[in-house]
PDB file of N, CA and C in Angstrom:
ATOM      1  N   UNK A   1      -6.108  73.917  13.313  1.00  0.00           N
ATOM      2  CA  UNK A   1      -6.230  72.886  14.320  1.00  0.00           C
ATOM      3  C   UNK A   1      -4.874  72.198  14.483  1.00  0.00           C
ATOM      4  N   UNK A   2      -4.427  72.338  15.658  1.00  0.00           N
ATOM      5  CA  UNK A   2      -3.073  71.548  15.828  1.00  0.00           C
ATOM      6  C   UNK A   2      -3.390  69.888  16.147  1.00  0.00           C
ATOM      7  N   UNK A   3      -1.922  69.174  15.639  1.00  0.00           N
ATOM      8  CA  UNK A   3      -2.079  68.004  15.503  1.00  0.00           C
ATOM      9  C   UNK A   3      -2.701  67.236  16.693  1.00  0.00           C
ATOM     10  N   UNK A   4      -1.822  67.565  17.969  1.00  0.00           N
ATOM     11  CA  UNK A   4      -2.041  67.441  18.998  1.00  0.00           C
ATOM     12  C   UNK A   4      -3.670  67.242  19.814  1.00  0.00           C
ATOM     13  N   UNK A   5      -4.202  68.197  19.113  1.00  0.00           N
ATOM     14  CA  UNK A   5      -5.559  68.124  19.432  1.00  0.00           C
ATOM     15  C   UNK A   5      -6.672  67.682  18.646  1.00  0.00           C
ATOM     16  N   UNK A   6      -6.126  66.678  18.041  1.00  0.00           N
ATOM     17  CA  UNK A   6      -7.061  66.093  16.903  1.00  0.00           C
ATOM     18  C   UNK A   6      -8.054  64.963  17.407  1.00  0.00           C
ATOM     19  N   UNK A   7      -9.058  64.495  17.425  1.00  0.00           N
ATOM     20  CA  UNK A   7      -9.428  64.082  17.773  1.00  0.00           C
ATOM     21  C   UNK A   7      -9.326  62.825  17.581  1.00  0.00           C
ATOM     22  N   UNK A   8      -8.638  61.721  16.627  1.00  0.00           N
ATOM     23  CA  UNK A   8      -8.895  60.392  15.822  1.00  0.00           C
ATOM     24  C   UNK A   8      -7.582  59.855  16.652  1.00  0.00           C
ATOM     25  N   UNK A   9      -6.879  60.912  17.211  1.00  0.00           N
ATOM     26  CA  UNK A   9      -5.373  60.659  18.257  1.00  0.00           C
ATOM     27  C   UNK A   9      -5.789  59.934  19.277  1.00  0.00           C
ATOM     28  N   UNK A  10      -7.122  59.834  19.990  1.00  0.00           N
ATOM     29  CA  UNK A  10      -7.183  59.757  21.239  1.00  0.00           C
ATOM     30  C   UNK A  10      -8.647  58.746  21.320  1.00  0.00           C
ATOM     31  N   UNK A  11      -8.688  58.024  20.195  1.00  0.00           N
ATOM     32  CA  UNK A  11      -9.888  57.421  20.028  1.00  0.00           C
ATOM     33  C   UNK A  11      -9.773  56.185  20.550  1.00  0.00           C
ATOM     34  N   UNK A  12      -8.414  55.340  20.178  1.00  0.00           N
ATOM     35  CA  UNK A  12      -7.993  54.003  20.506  1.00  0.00           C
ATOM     36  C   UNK A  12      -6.402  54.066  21.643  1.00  0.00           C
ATOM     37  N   UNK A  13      -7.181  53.171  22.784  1.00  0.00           N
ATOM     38  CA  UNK A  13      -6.006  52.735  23.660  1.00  0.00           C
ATOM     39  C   UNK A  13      -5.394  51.907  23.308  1.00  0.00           C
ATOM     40  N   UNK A  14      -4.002  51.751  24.098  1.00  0.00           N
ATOM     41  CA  UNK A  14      -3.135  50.616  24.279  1.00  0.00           C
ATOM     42  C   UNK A  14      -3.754  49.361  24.186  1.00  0.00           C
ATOM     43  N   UNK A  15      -4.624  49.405  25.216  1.00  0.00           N
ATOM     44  CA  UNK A  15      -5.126  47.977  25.389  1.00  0.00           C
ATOM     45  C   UNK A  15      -5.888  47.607  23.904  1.00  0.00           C
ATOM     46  N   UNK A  16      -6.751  48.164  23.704  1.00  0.00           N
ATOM     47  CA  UNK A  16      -7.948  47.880  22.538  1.00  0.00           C
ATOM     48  C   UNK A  16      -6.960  47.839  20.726  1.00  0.00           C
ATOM     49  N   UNK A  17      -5.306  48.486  21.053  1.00  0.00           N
ATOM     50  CA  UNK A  17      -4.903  47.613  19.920  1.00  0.00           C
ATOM     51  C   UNK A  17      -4.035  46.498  20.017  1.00  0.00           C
ATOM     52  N   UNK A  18      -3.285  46.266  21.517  1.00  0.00           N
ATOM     53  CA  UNK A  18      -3.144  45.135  21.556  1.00  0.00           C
ATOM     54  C   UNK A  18      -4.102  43.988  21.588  1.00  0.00           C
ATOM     55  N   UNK A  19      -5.666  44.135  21.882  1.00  0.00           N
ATOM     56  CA  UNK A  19      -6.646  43.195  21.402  1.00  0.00           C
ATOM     57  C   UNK A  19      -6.876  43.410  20.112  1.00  0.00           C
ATOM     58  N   UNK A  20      -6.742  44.012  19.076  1.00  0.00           N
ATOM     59  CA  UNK A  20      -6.846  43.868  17.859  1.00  0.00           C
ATOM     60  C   UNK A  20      -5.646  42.940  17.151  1.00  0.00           C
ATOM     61  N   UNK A  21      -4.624  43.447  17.749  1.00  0.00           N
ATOM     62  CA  UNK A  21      -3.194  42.861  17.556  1.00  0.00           C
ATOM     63  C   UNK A  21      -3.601  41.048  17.853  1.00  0.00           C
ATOM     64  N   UNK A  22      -4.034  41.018  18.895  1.00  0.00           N
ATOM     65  CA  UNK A  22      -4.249  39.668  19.358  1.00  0.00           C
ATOM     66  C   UNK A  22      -5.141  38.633  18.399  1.00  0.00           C
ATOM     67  N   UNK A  23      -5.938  39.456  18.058  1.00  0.00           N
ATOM     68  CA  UNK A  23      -7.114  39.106  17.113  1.00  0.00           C
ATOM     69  C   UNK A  23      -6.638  38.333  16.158  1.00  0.00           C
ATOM     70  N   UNK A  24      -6.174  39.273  15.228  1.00  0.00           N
ATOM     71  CA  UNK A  24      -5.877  39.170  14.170  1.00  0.00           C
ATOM     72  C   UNK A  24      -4.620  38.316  13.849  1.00  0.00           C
ATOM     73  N   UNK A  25      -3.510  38.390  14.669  1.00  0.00           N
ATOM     74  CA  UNK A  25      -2.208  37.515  14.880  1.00  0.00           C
ATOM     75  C   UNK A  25      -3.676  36.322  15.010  1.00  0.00           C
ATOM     76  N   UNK A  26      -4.086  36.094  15.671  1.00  0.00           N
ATOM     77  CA  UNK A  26      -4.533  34.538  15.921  1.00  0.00           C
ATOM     78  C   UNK A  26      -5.482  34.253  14.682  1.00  0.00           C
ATOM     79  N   UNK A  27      -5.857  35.070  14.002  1.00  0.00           N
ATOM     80  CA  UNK A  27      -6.287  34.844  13.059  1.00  0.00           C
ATOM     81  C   UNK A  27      -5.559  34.240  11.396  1.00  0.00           C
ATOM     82  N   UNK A  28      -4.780  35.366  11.240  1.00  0.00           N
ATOM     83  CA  UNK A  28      -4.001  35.379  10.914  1.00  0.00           C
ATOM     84  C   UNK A  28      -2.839  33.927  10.455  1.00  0.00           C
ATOM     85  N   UNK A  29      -2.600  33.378  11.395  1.00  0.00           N
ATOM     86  CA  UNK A  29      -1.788  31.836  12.345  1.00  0.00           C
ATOM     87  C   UNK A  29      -3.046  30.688  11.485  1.00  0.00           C
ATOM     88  N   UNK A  30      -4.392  30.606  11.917  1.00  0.00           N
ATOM     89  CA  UNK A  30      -5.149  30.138  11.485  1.00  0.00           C
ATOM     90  C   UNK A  30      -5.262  30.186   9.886  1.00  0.00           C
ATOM     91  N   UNK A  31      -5.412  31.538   9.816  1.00  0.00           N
ATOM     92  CA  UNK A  31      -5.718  31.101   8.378  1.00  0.00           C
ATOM     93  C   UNK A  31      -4.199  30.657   7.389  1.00  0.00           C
ATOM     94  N   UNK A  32      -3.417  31.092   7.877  1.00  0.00           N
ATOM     95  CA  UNK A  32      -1.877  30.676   6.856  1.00  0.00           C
ATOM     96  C   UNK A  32      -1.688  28.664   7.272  1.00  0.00           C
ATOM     97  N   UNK A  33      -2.211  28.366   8.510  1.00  0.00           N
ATOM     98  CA  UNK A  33      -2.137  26.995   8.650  1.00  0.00           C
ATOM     99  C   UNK A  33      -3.531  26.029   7.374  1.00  0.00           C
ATOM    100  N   UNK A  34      -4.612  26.690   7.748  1.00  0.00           N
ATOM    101  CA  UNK A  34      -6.007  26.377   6.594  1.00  0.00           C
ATOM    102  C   UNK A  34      -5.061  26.278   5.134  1.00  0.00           C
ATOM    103  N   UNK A  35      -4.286  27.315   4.864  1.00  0.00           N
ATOM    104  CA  UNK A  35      -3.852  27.666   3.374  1.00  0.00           C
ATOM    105  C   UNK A  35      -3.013  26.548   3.408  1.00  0.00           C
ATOM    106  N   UNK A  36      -2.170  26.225   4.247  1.00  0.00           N
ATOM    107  CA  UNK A  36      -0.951  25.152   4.011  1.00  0.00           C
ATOM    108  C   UNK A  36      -2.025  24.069   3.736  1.00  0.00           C
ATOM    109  N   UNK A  37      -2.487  23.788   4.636  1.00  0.00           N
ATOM    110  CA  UNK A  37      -3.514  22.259   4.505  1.00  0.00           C
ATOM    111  C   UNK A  37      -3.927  22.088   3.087  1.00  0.00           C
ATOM    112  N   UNK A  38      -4.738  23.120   2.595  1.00  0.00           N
ATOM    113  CA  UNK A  38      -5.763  23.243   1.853  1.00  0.00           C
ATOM    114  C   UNK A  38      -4.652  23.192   0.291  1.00  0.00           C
ATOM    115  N   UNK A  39      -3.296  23.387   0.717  1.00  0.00           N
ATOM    116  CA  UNK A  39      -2.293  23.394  -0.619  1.00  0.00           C
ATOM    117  C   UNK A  39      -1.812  21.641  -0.450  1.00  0.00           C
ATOM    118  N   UNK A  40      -1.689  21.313   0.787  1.00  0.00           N
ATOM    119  CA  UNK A  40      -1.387  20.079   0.796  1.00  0.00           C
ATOM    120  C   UNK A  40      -2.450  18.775   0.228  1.00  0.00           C
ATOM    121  N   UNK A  41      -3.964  19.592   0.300  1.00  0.00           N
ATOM    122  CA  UNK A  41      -4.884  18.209  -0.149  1.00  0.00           C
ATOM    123  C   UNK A  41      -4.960  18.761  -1.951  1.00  0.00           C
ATOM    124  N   UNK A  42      -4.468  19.384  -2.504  1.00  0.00           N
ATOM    125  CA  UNK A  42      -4.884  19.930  -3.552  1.00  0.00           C
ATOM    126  C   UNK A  42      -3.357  19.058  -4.849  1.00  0.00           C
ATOM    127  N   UNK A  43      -2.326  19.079  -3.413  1.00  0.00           N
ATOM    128  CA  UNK A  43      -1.216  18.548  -4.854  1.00  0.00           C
ATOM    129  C   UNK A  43      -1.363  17.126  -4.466  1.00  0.00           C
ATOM    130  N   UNK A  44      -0.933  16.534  -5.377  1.00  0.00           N
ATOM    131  CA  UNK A  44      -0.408  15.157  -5.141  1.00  0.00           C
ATOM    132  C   UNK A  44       0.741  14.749  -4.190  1.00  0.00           C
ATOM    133  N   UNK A  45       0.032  13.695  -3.384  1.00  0.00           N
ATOM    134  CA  UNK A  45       1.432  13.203  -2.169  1.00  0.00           C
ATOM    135  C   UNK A  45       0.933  13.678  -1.422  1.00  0.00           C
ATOM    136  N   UNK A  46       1.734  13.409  -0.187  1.00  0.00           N
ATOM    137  CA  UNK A  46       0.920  13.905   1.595  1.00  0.00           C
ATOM    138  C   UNK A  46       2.609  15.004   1.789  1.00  0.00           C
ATOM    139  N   UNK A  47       2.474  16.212   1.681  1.00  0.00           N
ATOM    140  CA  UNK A  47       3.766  16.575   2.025  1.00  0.00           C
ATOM    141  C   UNK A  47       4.222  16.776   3.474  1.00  0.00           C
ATOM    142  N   UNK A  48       3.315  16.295   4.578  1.00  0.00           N
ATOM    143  CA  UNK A  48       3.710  16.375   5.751  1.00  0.00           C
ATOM    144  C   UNK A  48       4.159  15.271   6.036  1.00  0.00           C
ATOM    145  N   UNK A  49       4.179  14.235   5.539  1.00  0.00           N
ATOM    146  CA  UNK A  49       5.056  12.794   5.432  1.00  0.00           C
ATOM    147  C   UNK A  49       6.178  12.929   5.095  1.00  0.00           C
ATOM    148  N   UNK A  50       6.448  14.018   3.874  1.00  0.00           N
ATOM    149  CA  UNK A  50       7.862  13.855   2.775  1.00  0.00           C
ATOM    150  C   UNK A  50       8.584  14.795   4.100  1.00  0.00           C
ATOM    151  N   UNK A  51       8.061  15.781   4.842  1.00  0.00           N
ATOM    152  CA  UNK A  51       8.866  16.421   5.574  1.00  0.00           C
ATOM    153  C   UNK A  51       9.234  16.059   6.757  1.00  0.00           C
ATOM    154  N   UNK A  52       8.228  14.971   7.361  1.00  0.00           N
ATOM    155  CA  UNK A  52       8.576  14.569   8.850  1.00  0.00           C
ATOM    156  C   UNK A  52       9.318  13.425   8.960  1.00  0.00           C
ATOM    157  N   UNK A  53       8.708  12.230   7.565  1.00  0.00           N
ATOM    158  CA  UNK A  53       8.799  10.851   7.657  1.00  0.00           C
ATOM    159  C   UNK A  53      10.274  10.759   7.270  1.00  0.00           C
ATOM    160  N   UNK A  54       9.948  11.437   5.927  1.00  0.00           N
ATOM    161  CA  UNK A  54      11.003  11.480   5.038  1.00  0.00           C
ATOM    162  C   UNK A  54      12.178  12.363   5.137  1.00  0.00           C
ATOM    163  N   UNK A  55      12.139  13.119   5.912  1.00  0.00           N
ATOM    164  CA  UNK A  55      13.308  14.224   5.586  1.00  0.00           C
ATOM    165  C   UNK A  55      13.532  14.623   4.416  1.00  0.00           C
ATOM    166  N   UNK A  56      12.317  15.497   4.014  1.00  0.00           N
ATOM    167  CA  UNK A  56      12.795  15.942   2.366  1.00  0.00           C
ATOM    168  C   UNK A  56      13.014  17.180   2.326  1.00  0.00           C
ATOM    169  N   UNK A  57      13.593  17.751   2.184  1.00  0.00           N
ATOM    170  CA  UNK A  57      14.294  19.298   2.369  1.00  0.00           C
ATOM    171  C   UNK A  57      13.779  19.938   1.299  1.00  0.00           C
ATOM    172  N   UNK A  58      14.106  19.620  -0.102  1.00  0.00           N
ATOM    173  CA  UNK A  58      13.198  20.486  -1.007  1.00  0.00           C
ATOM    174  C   UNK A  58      11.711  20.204  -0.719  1.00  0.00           C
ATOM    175  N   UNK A  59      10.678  19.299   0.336  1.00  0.00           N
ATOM    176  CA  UNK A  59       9.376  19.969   0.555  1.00  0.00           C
ATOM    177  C   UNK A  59       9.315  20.605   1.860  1.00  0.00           C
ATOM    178  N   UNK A  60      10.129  20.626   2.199  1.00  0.00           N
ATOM    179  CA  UNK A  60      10.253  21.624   3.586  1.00  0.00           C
ATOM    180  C   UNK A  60      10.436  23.155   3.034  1.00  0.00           C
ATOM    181  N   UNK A  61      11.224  23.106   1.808  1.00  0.00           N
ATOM    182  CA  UNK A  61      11.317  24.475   1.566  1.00  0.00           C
ATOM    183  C   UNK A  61      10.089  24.751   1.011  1.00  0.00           C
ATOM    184  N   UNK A  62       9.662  24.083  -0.208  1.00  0.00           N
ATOM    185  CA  UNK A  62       7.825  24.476  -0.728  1.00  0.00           C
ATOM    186  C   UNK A  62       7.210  24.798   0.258  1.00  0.00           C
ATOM    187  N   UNK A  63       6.858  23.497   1.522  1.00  0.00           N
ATOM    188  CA  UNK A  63       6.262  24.144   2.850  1.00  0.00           C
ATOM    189  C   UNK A  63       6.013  24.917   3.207  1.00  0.00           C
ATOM    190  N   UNK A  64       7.341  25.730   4.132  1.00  0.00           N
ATOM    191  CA  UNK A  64       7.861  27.220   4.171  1.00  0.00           C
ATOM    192  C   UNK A  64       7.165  28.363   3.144  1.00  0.00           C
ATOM    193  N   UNK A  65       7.509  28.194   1.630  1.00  0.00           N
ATOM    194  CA  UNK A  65       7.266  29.044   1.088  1.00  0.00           C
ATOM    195  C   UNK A  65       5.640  29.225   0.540  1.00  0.00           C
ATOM    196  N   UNK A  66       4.456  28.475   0.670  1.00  0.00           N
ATOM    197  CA  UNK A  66       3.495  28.651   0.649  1.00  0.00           C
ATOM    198  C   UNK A  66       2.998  29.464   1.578  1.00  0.00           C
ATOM    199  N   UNK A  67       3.487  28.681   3.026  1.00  0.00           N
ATOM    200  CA  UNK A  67       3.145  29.480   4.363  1.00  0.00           C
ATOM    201  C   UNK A  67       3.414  31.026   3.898  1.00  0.00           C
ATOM    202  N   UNK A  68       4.728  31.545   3.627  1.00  0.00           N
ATOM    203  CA  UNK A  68       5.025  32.729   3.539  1.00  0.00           C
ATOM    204  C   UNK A  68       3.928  33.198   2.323  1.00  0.00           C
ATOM    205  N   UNK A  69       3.860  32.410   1.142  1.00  0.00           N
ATOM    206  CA  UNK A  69       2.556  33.941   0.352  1.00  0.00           C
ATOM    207  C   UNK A  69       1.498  33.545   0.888  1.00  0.00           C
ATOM    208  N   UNK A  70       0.718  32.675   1.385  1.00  0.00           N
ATOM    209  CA  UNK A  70      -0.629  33.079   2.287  1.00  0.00           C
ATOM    210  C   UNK A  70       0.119  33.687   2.902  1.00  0.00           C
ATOM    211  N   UNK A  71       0.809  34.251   4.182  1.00  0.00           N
ATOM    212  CA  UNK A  71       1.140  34.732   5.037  1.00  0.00           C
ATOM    213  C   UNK A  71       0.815  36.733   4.424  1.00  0.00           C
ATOM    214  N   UNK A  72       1.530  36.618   3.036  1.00  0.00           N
ATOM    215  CA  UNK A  72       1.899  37.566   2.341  1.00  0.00           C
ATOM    216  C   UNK A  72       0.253  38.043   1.821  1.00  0.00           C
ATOM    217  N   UNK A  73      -0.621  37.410   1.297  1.00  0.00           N
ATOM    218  CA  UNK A  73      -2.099  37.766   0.876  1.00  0.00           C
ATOM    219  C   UNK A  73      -2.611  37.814   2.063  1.00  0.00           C
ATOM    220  N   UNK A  74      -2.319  37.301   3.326  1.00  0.00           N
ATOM    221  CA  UNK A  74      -3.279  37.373   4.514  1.00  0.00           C
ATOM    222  C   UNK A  74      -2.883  39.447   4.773  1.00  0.00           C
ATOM    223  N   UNK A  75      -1.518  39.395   5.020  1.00  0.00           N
ATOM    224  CA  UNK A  75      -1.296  40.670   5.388  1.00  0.00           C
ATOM    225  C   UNK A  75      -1.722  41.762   4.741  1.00  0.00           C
ATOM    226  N   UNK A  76      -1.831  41.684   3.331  1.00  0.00           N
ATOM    227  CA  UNK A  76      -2.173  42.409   2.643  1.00  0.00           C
ATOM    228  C   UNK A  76      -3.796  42.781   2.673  1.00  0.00           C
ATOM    229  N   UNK A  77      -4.735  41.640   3.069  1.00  0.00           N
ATOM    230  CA  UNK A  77      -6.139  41.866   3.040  1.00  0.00           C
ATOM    231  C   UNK A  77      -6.661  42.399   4.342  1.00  0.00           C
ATOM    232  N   UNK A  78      -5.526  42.123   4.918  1.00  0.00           N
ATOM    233  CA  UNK A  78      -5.961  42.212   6.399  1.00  0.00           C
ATOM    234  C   UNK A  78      -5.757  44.142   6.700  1.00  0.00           C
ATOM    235  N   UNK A  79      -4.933  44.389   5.634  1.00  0.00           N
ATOM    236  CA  UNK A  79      -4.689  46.406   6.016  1.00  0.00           C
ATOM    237  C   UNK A  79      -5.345  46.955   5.004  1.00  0.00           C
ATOM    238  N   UNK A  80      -6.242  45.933   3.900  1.00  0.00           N
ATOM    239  CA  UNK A  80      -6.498  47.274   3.061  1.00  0.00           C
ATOM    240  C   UNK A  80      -7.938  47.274   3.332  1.00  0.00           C
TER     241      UNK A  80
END
């Protein structure tokens, strides 16, 4: 059987994975924002104060880097 004529090639369109694409990006967005929140009521301090009010650069970087490993466990659950 050549590749070409396989059948699992021709199952999903353009469109139906850019709506998956869509999906899941918005999902995705959601849940890494839930994770930030949900890290922010869990430590001590309001860190969206220390970063907006305050200009605190080392919690801007924590910030950042939570976002990125939810970001990092979202991606990962999301392909296997």
């Amino acid at each position: 059987m050549s590749i070409l004529s396989h059948p699992i090639l021709a199952e999903y369109s353009i469109l139906h994975g850019l709506e998956l694409f869509a999906v899941f990006g918005f999902a995705g967005i959601l849940m890494a924002i839930a994770g930030y929140k949900l890290f922010d009521k869990m430590t001590p301090g309001d860190l969206h104060a220390e970063i907006f009010e305050k200009k605190n650069m080392a919690a801007a970087i924590l910030a950042g880097s939570v976002i990125i490993g939810v970001s990092l466990i979202l991606a990962a659950a999301m392909t296997s």
